[in-house]
C-alpha atoms as a PDB file:
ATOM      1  CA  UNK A   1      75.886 111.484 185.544  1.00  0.00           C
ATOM      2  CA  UNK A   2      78.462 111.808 188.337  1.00  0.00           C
ATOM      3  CA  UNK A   3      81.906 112.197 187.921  1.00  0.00           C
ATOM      4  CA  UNK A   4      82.640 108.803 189.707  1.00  0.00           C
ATOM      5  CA  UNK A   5      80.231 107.536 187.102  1.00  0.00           C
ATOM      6  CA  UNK A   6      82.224 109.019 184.349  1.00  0.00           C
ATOM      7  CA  UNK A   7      85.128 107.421 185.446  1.00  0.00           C
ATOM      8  CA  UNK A   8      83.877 104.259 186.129  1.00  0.00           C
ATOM      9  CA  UNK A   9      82.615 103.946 182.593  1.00  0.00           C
ATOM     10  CA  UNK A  10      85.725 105.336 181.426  1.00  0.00           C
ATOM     11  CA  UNK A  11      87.883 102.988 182.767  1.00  0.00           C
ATOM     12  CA  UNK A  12      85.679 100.117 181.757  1.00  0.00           C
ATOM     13  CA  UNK A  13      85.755 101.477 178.092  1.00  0.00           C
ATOM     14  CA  UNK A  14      89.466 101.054 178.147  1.00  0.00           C
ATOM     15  CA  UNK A  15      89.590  97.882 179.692  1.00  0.00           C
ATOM     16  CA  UNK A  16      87.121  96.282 176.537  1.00  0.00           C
ATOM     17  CA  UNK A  17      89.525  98.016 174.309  1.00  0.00           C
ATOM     18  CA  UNK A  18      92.808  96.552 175.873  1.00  0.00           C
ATOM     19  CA  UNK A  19      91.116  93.127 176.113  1.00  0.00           C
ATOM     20  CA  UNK A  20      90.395  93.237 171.993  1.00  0.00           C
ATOM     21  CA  UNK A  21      93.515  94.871 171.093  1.00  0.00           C
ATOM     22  CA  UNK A  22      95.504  91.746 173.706  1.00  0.00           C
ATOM     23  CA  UNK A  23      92.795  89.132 171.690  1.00  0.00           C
ATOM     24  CA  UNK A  24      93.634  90.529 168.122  1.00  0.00           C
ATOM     25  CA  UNK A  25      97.524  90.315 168.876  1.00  0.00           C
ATOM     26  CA  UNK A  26      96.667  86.732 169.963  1.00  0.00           C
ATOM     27  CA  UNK A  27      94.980  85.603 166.605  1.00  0.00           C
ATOM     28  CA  UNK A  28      97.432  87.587 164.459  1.00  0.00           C
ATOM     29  CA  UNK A  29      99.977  85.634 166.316  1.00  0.00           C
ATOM     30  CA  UNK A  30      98.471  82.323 165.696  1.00  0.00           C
ATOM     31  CA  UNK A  31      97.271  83.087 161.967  1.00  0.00           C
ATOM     32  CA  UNK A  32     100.873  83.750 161.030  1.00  0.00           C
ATOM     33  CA  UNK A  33     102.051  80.831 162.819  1.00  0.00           C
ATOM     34  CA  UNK A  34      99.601  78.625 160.875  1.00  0.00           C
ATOM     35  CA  UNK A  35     100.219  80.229 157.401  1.00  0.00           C
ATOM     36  CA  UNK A  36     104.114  79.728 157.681  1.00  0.00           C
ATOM     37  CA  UNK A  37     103.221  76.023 158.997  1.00  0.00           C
ATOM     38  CA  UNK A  38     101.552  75.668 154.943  1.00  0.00           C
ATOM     39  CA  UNK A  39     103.988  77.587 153.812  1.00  0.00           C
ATOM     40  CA  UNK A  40     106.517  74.874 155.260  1.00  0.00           C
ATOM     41  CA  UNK A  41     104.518  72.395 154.454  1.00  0.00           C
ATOM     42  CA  UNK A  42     104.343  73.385 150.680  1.00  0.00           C
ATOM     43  CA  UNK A  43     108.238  74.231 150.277  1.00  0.00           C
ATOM     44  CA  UNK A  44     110.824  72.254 147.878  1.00  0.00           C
ATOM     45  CA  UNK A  45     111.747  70.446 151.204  1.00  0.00           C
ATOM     46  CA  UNK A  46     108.022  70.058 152.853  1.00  0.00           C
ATOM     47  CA  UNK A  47     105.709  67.437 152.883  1.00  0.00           C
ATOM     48  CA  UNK A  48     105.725  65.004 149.555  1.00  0.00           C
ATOM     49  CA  UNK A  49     101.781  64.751 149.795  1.00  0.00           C
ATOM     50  CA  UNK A  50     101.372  68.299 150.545  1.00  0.00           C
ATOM     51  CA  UNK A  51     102.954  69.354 147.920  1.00  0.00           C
ATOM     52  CA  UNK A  52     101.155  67.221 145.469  1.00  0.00           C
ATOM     53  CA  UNK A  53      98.012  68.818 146.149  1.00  0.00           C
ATOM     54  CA  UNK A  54      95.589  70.942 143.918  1.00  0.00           C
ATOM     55  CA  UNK A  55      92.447  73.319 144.777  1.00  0.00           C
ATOM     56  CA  UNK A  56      90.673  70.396 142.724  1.00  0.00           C
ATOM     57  CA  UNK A  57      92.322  67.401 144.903  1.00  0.00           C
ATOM     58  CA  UNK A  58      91.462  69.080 148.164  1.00  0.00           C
ATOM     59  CA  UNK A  59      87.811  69.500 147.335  1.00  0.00           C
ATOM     60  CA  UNK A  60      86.637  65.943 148.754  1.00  0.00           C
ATOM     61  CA  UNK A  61      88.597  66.497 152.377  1.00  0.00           C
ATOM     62  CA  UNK A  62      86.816  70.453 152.112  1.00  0.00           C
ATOM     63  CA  UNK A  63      83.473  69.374 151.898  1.00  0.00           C
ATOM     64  CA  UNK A  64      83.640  66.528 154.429  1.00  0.00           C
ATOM     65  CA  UNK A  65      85.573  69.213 156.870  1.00  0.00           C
ATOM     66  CA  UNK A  66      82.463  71.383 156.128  1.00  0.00           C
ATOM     67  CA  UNK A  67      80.107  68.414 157.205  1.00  0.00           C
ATOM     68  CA  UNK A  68      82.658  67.815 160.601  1.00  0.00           C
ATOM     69  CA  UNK A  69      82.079  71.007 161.254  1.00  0.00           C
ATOM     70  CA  UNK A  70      78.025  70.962 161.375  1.00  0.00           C
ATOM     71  CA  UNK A  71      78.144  67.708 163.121  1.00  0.00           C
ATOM     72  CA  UNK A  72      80.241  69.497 165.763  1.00  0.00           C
ATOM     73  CA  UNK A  73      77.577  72.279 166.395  1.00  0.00           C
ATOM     74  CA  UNK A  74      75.085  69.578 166.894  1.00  0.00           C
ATOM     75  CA  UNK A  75      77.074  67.699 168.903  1.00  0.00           C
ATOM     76  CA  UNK A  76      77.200  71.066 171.523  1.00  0.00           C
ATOM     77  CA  UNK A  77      80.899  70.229 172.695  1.00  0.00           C
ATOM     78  CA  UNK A  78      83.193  73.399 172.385  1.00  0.00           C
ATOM     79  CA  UNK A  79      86.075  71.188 172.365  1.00  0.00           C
ATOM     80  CA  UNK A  80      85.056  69.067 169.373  1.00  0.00           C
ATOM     81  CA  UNK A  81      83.744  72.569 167.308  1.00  0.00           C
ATOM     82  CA  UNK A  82      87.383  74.155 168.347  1.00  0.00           C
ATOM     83  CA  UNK A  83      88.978  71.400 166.490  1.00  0.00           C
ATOM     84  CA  UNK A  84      86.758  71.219 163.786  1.00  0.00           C
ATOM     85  CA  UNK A  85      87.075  74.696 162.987  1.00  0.00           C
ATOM     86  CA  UNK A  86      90.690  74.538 163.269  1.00  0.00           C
ATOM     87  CA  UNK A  87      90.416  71.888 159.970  1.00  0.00           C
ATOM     88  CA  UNK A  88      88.283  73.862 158.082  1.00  0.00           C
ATOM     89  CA  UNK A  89      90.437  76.729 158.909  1.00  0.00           C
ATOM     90  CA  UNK A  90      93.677  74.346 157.463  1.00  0.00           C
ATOM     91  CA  UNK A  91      91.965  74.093 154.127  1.00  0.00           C
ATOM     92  CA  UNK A  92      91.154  77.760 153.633  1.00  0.00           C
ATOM     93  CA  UNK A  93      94.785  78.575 154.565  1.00  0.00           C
ATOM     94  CA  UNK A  94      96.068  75.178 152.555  1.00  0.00           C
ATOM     95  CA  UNK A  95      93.867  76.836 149.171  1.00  0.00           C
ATOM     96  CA  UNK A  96      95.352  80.355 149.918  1.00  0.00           C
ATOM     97  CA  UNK A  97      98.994  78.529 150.053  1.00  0.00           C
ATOM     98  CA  UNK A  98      98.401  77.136 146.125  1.00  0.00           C
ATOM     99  CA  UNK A  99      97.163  80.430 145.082  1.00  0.00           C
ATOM    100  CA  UNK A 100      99.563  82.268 146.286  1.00  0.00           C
ATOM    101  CA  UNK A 101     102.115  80.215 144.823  1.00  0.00           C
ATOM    102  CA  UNK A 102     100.651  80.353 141.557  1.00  0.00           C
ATOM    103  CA  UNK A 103     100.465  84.559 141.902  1.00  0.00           C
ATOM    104  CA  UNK A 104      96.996  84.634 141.677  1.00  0.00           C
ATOM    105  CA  UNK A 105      95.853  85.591 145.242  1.00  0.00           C
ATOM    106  CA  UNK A 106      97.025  85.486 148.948  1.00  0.00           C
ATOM    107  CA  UNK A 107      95.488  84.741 152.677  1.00  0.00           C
ATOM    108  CA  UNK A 108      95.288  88.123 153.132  1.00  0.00           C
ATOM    109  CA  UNK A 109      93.593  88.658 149.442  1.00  0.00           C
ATOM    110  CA  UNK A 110      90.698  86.315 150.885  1.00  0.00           C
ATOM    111  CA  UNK A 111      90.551  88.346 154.529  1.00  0.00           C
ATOM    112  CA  UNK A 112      90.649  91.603 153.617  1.00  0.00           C
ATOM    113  CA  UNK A 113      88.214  90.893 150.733  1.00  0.00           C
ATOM    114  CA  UNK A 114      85.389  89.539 153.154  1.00  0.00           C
ATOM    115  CA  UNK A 115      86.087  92.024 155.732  1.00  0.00           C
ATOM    116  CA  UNK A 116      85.390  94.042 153.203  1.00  0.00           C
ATOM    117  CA  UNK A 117      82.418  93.066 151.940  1.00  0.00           C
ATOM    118  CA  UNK A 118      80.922  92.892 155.391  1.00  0.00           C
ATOM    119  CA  UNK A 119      81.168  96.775 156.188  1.00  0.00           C
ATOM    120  CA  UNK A 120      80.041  96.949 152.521  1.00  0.00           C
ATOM    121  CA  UNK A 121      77.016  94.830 153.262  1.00  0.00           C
ATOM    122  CA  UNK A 122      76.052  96.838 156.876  1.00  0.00           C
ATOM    123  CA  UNK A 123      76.038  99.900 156.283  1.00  0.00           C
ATOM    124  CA  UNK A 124      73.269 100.307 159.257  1.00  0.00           C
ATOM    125  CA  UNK A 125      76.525  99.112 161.534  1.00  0.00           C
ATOM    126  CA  UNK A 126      79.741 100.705 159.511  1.00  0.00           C
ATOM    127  CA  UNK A 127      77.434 103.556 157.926  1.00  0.00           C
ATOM    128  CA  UNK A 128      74.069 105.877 157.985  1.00  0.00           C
ATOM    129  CA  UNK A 129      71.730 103.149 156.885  1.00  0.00           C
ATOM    130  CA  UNK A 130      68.721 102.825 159.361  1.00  0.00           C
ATOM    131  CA  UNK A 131      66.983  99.106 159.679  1.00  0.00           C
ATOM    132  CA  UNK A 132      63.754  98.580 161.977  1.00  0.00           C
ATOM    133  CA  UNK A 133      64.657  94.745 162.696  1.00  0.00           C
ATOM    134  CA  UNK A 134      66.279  91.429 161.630  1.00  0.00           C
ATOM    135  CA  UNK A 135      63.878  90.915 158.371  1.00  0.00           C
ATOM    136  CA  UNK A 136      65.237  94.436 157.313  1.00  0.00           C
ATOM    137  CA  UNK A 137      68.692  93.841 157.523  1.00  0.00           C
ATOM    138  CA  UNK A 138      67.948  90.816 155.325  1.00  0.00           C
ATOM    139  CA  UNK A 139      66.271  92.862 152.276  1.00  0.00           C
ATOM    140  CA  UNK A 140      68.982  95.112 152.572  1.00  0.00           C
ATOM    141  CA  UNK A 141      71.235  92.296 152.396  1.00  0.00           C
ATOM    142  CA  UNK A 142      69.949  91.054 148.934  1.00  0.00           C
ATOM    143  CA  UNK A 143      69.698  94.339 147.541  1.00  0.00           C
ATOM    144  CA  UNK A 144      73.400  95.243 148.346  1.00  0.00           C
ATOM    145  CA  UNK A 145      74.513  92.156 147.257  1.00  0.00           C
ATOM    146  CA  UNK A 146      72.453  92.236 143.556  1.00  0.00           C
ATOM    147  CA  UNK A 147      74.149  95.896 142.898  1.00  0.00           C
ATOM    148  CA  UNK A 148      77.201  94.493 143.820  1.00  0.00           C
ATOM    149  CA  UNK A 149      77.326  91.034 141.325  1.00  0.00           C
ATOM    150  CA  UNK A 150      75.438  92.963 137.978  1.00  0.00           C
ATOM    151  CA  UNK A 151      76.723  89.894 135.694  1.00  0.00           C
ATOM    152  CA  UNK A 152      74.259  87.939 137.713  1.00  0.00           C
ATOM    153  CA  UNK A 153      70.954  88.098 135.382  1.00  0.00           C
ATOM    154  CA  UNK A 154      68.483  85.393 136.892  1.00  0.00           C
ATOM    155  CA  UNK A 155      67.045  85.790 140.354  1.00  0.00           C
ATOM    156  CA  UNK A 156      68.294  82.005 140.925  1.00  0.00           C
ATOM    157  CA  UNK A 157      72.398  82.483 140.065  1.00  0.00           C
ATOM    158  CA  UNK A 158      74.579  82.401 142.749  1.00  0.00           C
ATOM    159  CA  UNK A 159      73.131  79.077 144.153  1.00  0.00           C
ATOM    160  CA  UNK A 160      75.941  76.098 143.392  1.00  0.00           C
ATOM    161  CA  UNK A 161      75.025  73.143 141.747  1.00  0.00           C
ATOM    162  CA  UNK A 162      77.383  70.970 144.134  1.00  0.00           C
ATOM    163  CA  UNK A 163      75.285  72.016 147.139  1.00  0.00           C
ATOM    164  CA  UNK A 164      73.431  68.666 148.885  1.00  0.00           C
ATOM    165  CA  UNK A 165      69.758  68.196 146.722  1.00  0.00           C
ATOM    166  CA  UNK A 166      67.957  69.175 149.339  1.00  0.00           C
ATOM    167  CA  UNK A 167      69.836  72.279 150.366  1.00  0.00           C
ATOM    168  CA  UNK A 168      70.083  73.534 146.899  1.00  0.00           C
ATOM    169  CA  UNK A 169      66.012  72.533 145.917  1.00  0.00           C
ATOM    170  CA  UNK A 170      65.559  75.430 149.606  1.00  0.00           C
ATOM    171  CA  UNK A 171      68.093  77.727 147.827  1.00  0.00           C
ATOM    172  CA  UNK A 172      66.712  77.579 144.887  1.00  0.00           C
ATOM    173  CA  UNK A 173      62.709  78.236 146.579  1.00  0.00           C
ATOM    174  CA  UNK A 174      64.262  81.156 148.517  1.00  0.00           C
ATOM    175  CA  UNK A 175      65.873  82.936 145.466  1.00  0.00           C
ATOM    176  CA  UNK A 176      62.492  82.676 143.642  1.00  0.00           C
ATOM    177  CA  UNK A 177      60.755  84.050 146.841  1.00  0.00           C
ATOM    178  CA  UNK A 178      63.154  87.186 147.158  1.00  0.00           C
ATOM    179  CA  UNK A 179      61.555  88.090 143.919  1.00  0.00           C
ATOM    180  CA  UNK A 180      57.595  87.367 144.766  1.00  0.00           C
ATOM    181  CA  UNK A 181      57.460  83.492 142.485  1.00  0.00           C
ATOM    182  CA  UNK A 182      56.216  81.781 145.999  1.00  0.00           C
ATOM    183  CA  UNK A 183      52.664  80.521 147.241  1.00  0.00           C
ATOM    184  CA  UNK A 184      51.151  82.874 149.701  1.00  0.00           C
ATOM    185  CA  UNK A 185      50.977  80.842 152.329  1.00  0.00           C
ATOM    186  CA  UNK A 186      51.164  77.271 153.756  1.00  0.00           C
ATOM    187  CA  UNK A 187      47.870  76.590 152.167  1.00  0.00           C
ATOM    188  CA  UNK A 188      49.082  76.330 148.036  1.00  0.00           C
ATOM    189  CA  UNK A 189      52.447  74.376 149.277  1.00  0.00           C
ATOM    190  CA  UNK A 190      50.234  71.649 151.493  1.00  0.00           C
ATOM    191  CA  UNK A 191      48.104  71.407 148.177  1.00  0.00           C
ATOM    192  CA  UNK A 192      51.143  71.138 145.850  1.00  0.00           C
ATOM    193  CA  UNK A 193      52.419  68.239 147.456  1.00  0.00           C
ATOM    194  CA  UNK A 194      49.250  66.468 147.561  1.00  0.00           C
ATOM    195  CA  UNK A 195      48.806  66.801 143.630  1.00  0.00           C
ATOM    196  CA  UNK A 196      52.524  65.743 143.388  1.00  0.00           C
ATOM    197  CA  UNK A 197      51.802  62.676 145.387  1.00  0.00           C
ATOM    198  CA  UNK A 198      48.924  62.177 143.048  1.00  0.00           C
ATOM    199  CA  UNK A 199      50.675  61.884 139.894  1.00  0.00           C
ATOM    200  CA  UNK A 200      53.562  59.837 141.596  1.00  0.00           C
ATOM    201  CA  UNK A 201      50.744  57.166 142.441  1.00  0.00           C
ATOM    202  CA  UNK A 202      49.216  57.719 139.340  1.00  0.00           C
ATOM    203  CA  UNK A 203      52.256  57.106 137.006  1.00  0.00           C
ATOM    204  CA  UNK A 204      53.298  53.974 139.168  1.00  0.00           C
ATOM    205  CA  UNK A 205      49.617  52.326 138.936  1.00  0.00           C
ATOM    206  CA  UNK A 206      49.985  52.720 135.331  1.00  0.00           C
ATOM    207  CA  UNK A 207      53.438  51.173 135.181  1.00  0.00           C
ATOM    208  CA  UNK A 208      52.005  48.371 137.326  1.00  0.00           C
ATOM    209  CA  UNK A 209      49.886  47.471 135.026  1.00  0.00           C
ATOM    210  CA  UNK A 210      51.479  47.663 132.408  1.00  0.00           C
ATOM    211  CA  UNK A 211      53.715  44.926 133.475  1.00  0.00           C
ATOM    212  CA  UNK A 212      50.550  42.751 134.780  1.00  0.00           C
ATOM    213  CA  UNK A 213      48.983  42.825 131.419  1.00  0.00           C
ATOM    214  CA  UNK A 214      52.403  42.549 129.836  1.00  0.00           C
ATOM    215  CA  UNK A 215      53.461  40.028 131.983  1.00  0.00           C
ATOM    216  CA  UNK A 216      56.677  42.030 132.339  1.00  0.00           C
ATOM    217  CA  UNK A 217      58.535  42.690 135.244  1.00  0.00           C
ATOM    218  CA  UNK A 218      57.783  46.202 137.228  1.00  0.00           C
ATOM    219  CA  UNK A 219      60.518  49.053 136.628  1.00  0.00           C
ATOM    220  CA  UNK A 220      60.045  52.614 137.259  1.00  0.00           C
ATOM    221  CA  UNK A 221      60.251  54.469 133.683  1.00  0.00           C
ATOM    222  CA  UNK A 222      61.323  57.990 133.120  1.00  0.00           C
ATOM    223  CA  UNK A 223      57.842  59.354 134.242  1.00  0.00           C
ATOM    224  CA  UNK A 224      57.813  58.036 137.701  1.00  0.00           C
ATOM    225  CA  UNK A 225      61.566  59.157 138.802  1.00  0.00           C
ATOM    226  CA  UNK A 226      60.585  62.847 137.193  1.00  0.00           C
ATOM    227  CA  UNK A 227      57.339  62.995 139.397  1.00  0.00           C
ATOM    228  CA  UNK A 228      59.067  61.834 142.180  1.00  0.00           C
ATOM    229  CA  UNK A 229      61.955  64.494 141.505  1.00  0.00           C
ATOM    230  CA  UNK A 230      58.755  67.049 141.506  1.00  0.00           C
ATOM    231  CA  UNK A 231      57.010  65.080 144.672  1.00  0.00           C
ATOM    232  CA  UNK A 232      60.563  65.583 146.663  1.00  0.00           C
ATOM    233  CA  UNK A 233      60.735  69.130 145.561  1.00  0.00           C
ATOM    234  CA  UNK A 234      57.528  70.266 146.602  1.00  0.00           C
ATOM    235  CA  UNK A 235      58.119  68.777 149.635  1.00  0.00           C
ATOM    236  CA  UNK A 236      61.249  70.728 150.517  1.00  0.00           C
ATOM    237  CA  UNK A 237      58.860  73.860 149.867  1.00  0.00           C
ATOM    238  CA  UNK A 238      56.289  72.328 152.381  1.00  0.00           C
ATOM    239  CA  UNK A 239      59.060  72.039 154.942  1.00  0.00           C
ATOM    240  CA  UNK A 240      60.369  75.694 154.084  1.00  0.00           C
ATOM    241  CA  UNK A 241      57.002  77.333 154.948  1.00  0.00           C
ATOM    242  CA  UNK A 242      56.567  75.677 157.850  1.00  0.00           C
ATOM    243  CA  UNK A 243      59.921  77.247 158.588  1.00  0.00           C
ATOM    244  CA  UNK A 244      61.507  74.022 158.867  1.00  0.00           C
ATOM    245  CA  UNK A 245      64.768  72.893 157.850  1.00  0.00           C
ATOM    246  CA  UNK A 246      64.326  69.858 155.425  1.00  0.00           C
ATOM    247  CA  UNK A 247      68.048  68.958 155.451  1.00  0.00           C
ATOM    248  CA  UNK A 248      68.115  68.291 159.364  1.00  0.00           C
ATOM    249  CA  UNK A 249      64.635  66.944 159.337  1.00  0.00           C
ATOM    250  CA  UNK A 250      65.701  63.951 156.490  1.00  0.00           C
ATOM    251  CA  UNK A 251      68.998  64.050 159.072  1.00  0.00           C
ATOM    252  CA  UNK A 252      67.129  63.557 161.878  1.00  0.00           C
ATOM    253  CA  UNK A 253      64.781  60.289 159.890  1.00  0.00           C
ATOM    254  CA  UNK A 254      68.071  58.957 159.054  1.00  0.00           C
ATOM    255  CA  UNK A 255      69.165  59.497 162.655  1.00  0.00           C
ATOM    256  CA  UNK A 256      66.154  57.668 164.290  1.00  0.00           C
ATOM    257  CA  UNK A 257      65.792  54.678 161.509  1.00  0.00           C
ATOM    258  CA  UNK A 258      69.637  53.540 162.392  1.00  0.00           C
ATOM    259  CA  UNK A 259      68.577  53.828 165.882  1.00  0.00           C
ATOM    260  CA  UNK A 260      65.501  51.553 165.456  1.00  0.00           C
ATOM    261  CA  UNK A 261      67.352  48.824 162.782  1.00  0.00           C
ATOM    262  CA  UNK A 262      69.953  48.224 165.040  1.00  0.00           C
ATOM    263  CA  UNK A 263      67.663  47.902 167.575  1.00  0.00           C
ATOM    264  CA  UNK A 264      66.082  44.978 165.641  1.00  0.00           C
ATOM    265  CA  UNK A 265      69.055  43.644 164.968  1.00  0.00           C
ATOM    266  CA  UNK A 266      70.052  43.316 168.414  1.00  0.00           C
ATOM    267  CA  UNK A 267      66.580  42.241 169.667  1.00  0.00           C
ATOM    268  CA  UNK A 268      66.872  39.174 166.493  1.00  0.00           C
ATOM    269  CA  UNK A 269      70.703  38.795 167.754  1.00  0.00           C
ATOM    270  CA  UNK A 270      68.876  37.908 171.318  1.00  0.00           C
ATOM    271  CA  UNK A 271      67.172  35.298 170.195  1.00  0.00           C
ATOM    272  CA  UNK A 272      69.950  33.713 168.732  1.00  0.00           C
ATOM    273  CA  UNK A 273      69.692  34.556 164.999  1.00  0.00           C
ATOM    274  CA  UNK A 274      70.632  36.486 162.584  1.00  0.00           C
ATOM    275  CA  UNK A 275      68.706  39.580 160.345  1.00  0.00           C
ATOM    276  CA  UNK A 276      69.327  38.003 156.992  1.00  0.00           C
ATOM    277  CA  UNK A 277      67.526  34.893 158.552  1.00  0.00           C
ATOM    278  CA  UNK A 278      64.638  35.956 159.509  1.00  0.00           C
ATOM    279  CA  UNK A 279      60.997  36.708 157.660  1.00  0.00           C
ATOM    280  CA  UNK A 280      59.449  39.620 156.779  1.00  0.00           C
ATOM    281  CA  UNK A 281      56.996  39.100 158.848  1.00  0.00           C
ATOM    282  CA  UNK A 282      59.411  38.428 161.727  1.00  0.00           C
ATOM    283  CA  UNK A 283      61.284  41.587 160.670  1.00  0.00           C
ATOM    284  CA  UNK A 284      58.113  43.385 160.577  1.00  0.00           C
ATOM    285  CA  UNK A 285      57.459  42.199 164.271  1.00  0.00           C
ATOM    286  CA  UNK A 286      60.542  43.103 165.871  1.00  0.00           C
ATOM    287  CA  UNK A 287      60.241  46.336 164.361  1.00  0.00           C
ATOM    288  CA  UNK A 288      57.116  47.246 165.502  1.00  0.00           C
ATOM    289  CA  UNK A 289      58.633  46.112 169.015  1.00  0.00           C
ATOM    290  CA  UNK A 290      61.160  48.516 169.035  1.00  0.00           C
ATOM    291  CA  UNK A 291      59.119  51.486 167.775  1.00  0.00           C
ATOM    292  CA  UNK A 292      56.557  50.718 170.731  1.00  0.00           C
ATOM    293  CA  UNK A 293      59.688  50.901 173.016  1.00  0.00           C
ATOM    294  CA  UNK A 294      61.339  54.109 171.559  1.00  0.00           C
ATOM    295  CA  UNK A 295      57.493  55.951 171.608  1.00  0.00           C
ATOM    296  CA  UNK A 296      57.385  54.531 175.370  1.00  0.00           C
END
């Protein structure tokens, strides 16, 4: 390499360095102006509803920041993610604030112990460790993090109850997977849900009639809602070796089934009445209307 090239480099290496040491001083800057905003908040002469506030009071507005935040990604606008982030970023500092005054922890407890961790947890970045590719890093991952949690004694702790059904039924799967309990292939989970389905039907004809020969009316017993607990469960798996996300795919059903209803509704508003007026069958009609249109 030439001298010129040296240099070049050289001067380049310094400028990347002087650009994150100028962005560091920036967010160091605006972290502490945050966390004395709290702090201000919280004092004897702050807010009144601040100062109520509890790590168990805040949990609602935390998980629906969490959920702001994800609809933000999707949404692809930086703008709306930067301000989204800043409100989840409120609540971590607003938690800190309450520990802190309580002596049991501060903001910079909570940084420095997941900056931590993450050098902990890559050693083929901060240490010796070699990895071939992505799916390496990932084993390494899980064993780093088992030797680091020994209380944990089942392959499945560590996954939070409060997490959405869905996402905790794919939690749950992938904890039992890291330890070989998985089918093979896409094969078994296809054939799963198909014998899930089975017993859902079969449970419900029974029920059916049962109430026919009864003359009773129809309600799902005990049975039914477990097989359909299994039925929904097995289908998550389905979704997870197709390497699909079943959260965003129910999301995404959701999504397009508002779409299409208030499509009807506007199509029945059109001809001058109103949804709670009209037939099934009419229902049924304009439906199939606007599903032609959306496929179209």
């Amino acid at each position: 390499m030439s001298d010129e090239s040296s240099s070049s480099r050289a001067h380049e290496n310094v400028g990347h360095r002087l650009t994150a040491a100028t962005d560091a001083n920036t967010s160091a800057q605006a972290m502490d102006r945050l966390l004395d905003l709290m702090a201000r908040l919280r004092a004897p002469d702050g807010c009144p509803w601040d100062r109520e506030q509890t790590p168990a009071t805040l949990k609602p507005q935390l998980l629906e920041e969490c959920y702001e935040v994800l609809e933000a990604i999707d949404s692809g606008s930086p703008q709306h993610l930067t301000e989204e982030l800043g409100d989840l970023l409120l609540h971590i500092v607003f938690q800190a604030q309450i520990a802190r005054e309580a002596g049991d922890f501060t903001f910079a407890d909570v940084a420095t112990g997941v900056t931590d961790k993450m050098i902990r947890r890559h050693p083929h970045v901060f240490g010796e460790e070699k990895v071939a590719d992505a799916g390496s890093v990932v084993t390494l991952w899980h064993q780093l993090k088992k030797a680091e949690k020994p209380e944990r004694k089942s392959a499945l702790d560590g996954v939070p109850r409060a997490l959405p059904a869905l996402m905790r039924a794919e939690a749950l799967q992938k904890k039992a997977r890291n330890v070989g309990f998985d089918w093979p292939d896409v094969h078994g989970s296809l054939a799963k849900v198909r014998e899930e389905l089975a017993e859902v039907v079969a449970e419900i004809d029974a029920e059916l009639a049962f109430a026919a020969a009864n003359e009773v009316k129809f309600t799902a017993g005990e049975k039914t809602a477990e097989e359909l607990g299994d039925l929904l469960f097995s289908i998550v798996n389905l979704t997870r070796h197709l390497k699909l996300d079943a959260e965003g795919l129910l999301t995404g059903a959701n999504d397009k089934f508002a779409r299409r209803f208030r499509a009807v509704e506007e199509r029945i508003k059109a001809a001058g009445k109103a949804v709670s007026d009209c037939s099934m069958e009419e229902l049924d009609a304009a439906w199939e209307a606007v599903k032609a249109e959306s496929k179209a």
